[in-house]
PDB file of N, CA and C in Angstrom:
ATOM      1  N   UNK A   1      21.319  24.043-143.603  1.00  0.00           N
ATOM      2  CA  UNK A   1      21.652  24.974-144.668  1.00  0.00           C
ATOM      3  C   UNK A   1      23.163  25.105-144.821  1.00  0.00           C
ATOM      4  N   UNK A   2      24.139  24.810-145.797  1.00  0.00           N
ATOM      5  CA  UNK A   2      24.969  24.849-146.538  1.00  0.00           C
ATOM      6  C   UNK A   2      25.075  27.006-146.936  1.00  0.00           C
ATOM      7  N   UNK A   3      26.512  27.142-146.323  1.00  0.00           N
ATOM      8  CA  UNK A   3      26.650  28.550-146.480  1.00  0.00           C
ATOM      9  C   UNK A   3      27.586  28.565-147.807  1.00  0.00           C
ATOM     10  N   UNK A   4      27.193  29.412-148.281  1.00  0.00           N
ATOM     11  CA  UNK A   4      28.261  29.535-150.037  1.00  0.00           C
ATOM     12  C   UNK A   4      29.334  29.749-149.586  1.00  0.00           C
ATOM     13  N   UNK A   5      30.306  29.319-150.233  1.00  0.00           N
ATOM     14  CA  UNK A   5      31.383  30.052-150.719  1.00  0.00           C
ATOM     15  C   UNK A   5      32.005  30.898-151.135  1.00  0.00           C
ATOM     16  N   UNK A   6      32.236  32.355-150.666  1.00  0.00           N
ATOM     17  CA  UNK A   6      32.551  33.443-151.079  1.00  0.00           C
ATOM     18  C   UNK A   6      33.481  33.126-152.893  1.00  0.00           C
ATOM     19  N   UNK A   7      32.826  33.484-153.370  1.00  0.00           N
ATOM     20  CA  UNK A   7      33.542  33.398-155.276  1.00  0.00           C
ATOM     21  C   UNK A   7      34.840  34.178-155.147  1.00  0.00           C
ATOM     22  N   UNK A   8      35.933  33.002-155.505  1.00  0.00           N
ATOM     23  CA  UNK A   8      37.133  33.713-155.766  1.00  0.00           C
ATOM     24  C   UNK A   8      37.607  34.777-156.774  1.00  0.00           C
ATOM     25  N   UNK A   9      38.353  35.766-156.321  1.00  0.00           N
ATOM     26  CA  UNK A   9      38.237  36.529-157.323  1.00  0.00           C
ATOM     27  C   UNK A   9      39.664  35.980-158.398  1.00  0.00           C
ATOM     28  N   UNK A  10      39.623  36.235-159.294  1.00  0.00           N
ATOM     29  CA  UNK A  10      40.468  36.038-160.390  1.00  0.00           C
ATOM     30  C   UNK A  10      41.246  37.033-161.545  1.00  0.00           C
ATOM     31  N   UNK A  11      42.544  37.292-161.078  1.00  0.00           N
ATOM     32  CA  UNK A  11      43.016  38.389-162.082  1.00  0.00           C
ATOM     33  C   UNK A  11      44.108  37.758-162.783  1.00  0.00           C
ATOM     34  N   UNK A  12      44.276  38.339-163.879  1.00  0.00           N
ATOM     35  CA  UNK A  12      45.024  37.770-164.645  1.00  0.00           C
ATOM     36  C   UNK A  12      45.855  39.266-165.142  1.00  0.00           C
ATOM     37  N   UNK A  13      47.137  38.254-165.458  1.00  0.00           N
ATOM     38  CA  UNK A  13      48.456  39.397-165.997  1.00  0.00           C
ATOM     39  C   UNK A  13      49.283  38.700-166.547  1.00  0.00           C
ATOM     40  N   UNK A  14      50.362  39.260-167.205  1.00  0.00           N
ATOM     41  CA  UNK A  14      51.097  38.987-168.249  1.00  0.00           C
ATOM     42  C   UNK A  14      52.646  39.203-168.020  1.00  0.00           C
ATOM     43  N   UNK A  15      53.596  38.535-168.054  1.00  0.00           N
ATOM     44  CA  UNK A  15      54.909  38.919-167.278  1.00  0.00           C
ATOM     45  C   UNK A  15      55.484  39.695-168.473  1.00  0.00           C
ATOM     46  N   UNK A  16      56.603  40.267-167.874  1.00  0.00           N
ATOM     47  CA  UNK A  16      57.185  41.122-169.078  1.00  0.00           C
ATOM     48  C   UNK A  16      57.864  40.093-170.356  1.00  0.00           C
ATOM     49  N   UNK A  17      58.258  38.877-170.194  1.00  0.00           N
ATOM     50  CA  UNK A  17      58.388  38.116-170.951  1.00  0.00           C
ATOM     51  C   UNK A  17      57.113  37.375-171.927  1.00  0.00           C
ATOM     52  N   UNK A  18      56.033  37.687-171.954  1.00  0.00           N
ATOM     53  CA  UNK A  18      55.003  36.988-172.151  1.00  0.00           C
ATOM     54  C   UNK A  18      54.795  37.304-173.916  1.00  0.00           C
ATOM     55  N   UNK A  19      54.751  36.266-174.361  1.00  0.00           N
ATOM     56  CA  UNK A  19      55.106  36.508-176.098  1.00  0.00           C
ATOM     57  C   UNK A  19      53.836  35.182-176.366  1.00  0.00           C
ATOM     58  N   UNK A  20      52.648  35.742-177.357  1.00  0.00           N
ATOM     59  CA  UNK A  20      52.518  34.735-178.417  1.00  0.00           C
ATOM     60  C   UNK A  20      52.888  33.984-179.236  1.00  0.00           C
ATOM     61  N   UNK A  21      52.700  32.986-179.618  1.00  0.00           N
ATOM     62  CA  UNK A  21      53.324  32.126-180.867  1.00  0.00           C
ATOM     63  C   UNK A  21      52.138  31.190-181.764  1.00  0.00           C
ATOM     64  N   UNK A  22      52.107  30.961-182.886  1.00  0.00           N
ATOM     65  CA  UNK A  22      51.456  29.649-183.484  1.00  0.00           C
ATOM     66  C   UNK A  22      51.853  28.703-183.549  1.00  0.00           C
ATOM     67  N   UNK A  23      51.150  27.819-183.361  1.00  0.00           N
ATOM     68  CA  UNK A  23      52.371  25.993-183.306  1.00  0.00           C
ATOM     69  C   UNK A  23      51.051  25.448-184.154  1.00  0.00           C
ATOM     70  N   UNK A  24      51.667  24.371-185.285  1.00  0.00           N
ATOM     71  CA  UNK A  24      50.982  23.649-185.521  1.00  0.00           C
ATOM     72  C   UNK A  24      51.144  22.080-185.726  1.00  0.00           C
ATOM     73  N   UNK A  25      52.169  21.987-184.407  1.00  0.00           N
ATOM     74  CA  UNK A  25      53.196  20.889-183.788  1.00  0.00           C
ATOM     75  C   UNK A  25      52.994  20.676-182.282  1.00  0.00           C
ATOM     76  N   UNK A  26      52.674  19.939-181.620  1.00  0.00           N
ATOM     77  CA  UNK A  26      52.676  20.052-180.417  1.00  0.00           C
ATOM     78  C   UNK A  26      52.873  17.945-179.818  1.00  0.00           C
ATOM     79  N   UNK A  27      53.876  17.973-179.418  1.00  0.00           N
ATOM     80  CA  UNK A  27      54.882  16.857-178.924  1.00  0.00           C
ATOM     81  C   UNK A  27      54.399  16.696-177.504  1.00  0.00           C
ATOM     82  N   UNK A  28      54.197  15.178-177.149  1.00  0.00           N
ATOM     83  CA  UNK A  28      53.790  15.359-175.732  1.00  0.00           C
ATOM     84  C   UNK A  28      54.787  13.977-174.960  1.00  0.00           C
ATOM     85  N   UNK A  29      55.090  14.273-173.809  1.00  0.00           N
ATOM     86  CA  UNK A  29      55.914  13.620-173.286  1.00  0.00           C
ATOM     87  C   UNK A  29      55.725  13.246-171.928  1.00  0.00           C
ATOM     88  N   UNK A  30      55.917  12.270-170.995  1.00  0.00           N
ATOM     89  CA  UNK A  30      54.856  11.735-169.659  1.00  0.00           C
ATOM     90  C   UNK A  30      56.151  10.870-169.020  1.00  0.00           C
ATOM     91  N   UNK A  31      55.576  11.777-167.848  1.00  0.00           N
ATOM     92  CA  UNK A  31      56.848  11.022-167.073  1.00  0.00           C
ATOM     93  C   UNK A  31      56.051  10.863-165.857  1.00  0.00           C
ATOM     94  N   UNK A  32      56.091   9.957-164.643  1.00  0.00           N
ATOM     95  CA  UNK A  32      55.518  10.230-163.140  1.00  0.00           C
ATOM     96  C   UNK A  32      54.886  11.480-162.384  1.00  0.00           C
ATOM     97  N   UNK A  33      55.926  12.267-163.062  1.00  0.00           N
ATOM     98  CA  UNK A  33      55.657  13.499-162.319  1.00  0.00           C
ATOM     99  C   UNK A  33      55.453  14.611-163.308  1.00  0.00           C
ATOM    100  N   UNK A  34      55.182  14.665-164.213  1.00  0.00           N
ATOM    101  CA  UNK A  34      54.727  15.918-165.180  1.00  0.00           C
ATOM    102  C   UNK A  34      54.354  15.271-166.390  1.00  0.00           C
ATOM    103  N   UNK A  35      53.422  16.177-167.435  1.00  0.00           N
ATOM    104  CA  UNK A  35      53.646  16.127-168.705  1.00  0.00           C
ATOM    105  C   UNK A  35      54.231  17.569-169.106  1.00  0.00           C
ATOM    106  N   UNK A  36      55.175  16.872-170.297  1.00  0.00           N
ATOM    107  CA  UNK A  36      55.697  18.220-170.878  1.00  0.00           C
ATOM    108  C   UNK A  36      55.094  18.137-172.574  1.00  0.00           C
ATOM    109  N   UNK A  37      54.954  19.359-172.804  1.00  0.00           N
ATOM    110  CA  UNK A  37      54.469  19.631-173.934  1.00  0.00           C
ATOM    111  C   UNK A  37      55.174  21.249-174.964  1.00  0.00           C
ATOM    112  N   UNK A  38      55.632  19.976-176.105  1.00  0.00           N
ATOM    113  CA  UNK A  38      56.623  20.813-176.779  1.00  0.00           C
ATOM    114  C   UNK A  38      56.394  21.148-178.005  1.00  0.00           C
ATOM    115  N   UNK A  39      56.315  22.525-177.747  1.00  0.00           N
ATOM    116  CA  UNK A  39      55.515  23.284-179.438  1.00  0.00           C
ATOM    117  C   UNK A  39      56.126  24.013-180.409  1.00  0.00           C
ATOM    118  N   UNK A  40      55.965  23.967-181.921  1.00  0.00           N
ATOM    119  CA  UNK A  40      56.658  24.404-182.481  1.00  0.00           C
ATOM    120  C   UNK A  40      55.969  24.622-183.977  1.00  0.00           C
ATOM    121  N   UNK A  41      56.652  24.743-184.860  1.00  0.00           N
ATOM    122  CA  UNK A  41      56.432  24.687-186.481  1.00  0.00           C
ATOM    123  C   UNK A  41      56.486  23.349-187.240  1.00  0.00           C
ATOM    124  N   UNK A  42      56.016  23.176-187.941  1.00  0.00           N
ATOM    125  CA  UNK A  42      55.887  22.354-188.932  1.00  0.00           C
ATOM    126  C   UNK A  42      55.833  22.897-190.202  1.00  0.00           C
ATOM    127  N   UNK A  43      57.157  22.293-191.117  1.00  0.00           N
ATOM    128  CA  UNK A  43      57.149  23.142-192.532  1.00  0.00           C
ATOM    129  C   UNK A  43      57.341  21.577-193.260  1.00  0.00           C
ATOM    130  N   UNK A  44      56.572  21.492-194.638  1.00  0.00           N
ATOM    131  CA  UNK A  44      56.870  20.605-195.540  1.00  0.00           C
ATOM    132  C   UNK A  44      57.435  20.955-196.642  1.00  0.00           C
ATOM    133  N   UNK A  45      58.763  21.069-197.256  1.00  0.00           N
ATOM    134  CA  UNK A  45      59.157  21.786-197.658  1.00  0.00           C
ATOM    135  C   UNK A  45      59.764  20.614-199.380  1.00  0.00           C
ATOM    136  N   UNK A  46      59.716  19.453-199.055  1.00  0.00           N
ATOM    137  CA  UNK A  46      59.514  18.634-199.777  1.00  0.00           C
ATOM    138  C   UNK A  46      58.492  16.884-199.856  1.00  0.00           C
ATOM    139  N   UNK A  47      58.347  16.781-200.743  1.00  0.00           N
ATOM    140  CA  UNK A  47      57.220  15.713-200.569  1.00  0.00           C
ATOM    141  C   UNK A  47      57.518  14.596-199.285  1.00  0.00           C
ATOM    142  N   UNK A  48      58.976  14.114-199.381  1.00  0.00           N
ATOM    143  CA  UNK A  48      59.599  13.388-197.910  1.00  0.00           C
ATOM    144  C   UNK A  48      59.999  13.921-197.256  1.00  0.00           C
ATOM    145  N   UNK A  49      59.810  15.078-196.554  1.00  0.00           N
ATOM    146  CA  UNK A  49      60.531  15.554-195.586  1.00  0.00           C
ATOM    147  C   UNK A  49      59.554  16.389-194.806  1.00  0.00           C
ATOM    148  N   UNK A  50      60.028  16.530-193.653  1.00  0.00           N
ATOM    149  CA  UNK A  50      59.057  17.419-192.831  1.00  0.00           C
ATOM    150  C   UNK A  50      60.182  18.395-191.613  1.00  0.00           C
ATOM    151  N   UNK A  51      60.035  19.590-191.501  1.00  0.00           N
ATOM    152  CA  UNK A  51      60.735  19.949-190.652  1.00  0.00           C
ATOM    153  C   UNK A  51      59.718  20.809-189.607  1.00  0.00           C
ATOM    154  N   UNK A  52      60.428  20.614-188.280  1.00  0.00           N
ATOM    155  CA  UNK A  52      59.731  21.628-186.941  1.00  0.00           C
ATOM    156  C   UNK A  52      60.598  21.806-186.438  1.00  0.00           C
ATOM    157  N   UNK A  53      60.025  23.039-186.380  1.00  0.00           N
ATOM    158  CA  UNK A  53      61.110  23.345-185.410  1.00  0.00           C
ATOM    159  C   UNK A  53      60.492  23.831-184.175  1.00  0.00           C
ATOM    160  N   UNK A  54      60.972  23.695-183.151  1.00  0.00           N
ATOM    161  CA  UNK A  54      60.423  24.176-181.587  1.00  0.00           C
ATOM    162  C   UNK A  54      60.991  25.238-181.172  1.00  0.00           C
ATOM    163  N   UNK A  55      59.996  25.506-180.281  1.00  0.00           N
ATOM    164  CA  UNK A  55      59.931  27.230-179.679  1.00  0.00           C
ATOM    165  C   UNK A  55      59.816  27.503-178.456  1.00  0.00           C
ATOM    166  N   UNK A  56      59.301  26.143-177.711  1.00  0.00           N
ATOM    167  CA  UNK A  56      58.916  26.402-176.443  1.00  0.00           C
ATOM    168  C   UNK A  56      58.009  25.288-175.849  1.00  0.00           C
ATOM    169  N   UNK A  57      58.532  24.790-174.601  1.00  0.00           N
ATOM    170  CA  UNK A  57      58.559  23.565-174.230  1.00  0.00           C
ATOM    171  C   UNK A  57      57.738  24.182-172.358  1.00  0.00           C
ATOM    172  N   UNK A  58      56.489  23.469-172.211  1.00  0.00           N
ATOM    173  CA  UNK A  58      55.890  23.729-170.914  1.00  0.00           C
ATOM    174  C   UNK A  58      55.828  22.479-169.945  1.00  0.00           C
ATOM    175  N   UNK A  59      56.139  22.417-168.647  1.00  0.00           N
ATOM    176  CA  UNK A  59      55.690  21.522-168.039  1.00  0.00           C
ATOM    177  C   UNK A  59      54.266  21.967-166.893  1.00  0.00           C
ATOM    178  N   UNK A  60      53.866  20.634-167.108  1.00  0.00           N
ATOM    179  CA  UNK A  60      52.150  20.219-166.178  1.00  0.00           C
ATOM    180  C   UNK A  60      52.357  19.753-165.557  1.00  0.00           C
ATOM    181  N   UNK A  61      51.495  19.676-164.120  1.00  0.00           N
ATOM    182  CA  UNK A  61      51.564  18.632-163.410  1.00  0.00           C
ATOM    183  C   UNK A  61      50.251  17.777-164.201  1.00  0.00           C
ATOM    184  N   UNK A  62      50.148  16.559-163.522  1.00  0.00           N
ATOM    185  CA  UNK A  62      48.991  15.921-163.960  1.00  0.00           C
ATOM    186  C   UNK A  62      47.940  16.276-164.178  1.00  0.00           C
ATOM    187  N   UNK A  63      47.910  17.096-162.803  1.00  0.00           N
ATOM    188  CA  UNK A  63      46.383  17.260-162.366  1.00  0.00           C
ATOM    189  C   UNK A  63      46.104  18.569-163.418  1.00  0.00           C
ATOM    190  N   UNK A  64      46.863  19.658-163.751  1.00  0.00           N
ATOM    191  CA  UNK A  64      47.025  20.473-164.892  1.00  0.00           C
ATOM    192  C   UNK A  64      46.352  19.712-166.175  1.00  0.00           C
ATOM    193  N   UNK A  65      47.373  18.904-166.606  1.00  0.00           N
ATOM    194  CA  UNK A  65      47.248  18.204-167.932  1.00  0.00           C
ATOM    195  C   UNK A  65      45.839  18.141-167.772  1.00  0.00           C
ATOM    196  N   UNK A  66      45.378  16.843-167.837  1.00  0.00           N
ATOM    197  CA  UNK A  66      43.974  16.725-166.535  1.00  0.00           C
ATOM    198  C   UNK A  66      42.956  18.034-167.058  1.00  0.00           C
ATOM    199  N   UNK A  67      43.074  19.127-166.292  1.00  0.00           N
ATOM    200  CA  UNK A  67      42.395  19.797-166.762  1.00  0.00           C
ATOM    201  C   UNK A  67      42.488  21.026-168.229  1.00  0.00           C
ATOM    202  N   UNK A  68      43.490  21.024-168.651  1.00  0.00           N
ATOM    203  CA  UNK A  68      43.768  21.157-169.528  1.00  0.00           C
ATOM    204  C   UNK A  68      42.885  20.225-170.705  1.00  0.00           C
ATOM    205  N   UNK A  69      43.227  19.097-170.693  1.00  0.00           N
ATOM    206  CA  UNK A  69      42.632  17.989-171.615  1.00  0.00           C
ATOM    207  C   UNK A  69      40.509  18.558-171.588  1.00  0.00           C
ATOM    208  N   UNK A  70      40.232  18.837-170.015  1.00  0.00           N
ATOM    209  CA  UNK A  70      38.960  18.561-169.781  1.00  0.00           C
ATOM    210  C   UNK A  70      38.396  20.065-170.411  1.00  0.00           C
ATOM    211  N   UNK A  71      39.574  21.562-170.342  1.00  0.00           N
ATOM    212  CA  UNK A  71      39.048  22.584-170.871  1.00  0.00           C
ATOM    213  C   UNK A  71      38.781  22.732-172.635  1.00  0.00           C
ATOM    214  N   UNK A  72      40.296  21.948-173.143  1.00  0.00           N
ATOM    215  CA  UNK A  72      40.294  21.672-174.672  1.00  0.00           C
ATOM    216  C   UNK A  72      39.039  21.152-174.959  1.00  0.00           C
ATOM    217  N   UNK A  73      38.411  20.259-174.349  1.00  0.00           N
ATOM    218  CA  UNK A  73      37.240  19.259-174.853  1.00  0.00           C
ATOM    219  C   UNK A  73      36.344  19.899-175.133  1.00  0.00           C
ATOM    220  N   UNK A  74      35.725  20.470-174.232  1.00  0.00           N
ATOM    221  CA  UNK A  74      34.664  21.657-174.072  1.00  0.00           C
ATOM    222  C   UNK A  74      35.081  22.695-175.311  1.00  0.00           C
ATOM    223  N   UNK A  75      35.816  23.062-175.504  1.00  0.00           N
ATOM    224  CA  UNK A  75      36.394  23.983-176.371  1.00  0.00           C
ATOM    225  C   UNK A  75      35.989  23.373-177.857  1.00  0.00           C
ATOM    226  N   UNK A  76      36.372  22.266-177.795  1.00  0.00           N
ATOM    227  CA  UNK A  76      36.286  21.673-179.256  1.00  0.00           C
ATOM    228  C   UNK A  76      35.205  21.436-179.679  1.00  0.00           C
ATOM    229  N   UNK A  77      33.862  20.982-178.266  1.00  0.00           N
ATOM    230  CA  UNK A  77      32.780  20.665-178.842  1.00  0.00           C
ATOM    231  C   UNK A  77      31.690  22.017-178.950  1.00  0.00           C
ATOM    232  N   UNK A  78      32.337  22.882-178.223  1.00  0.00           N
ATOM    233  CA  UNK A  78      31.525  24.111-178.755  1.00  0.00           C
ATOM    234  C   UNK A  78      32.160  24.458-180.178  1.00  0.00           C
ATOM    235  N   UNK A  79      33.340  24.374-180.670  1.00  0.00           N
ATOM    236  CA  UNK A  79      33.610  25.131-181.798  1.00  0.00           C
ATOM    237  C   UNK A  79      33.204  24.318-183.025  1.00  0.00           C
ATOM    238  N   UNK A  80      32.870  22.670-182.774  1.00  0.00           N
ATOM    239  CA  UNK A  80      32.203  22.008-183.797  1.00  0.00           C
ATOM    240  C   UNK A  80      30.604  21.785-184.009  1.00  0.00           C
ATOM    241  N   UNK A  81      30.335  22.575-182.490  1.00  0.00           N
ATOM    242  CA  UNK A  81      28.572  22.788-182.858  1.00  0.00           C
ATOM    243  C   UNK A  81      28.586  23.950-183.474  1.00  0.00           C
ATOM    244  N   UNK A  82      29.549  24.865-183.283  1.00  0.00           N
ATOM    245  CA  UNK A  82      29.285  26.313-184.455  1.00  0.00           C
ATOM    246  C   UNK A  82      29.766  26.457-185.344  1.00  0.00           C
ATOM    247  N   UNK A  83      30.917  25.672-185.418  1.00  0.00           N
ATOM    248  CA  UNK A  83      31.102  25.497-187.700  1.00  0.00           C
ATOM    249  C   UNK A  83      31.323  24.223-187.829  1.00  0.00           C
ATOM    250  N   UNK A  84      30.786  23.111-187.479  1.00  0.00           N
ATOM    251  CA  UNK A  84      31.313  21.562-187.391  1.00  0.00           C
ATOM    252  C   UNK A  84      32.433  21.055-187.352  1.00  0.00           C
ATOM    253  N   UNK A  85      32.104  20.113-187.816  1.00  0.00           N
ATOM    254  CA  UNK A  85      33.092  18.959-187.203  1.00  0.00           C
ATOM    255  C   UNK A  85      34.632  19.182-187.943  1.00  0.00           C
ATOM    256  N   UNK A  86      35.579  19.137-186.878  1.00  0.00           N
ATOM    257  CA  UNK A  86      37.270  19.360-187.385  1.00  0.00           C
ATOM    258  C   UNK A  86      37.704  18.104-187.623  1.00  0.00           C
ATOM    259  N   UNK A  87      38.164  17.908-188.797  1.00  0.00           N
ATOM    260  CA  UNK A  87      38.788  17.001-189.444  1.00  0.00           C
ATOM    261  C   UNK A  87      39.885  16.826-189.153  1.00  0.00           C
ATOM    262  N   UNK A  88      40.860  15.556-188.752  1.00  0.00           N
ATOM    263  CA  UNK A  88      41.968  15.473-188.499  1.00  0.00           C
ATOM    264  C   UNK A  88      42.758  14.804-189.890  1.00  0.00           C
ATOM    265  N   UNK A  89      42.161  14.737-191.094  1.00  0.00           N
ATOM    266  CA  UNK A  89      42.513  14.656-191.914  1.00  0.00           C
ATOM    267  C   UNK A  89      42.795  15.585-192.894  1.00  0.00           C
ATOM    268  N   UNK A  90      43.058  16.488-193.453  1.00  0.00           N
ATOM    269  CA  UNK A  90      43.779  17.630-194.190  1.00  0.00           C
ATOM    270  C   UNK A  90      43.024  17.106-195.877  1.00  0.00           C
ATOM    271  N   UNK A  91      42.556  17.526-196.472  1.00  0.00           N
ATOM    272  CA  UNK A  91      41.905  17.299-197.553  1.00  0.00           C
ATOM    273  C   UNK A  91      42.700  17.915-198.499  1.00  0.00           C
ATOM    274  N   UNK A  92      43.647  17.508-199.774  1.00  0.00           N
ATOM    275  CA  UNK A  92      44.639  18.136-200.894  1.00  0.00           C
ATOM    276  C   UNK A  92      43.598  18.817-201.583  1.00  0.00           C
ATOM    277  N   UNK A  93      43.959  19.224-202.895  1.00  0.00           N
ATOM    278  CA  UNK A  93      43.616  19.655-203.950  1.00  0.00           C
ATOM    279  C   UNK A  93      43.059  18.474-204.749  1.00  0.00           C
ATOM    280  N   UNK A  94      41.709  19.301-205.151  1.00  0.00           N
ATOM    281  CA  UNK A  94      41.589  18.178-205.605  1.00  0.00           C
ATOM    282  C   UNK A  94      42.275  17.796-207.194  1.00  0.00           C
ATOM    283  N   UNK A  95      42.384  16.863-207.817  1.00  0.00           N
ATOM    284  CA  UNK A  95      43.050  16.773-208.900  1.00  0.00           C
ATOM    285  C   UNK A  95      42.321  16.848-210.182  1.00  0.00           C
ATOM    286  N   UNK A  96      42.943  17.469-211.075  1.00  0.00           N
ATOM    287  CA  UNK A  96      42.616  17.662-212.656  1.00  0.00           C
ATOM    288  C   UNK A  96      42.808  16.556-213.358  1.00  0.00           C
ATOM    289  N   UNK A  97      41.559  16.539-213.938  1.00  0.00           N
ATOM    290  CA  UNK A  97      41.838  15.135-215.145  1.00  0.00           C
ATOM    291  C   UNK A  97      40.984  15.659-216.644  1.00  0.00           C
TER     292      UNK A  97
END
């Protein structure tokens, strides 16, 4: 017989610096020893041009990333069994004729 594992407990808190943001930019960068991931804005402000600007830049270790990647997944496929499937294509207006 295999004795359980007492369940860790888990609390969570917020530092006095701790600020939300929206990004709908997110830059990823891989080196040996971390990924960093750098988030920010995206404004189109003319038909050729695109501007972002960044806000805030995190580093991972792998094994982070890693699970990070493995929590997003899960995340995505529950939120496309309850309003479907997310398009990575952006659909315009459609046009008048």
């Amino acid at each position: 017989m295999n004795p359980q594992q007492p369940q860790t407990k888990i609390t969570l808190s917020n530092t006095g610096d701790y600020r939300e943001h929206y990004a709908n930019s997110v830059q990823v960068r891989v080196s040996l020893w971390d990924f960093f991931l750098l988030f920010g804005t995206m404004n189109q402000n003319a038909p050729d041009a695109v501007q972002i600007q960044n806000f805030e830049g995190i580093f991972l270790s792998p094994q982070q990333a890693k699970a990070l990647s493995n929590v997003l997944q899960q995340n995505v496929s529950q939120y496309e069994s309850t309003f479907g499937e997310i398009k990575l294509e952006p659909k315009g207006p459609a046009s008048v004729q």
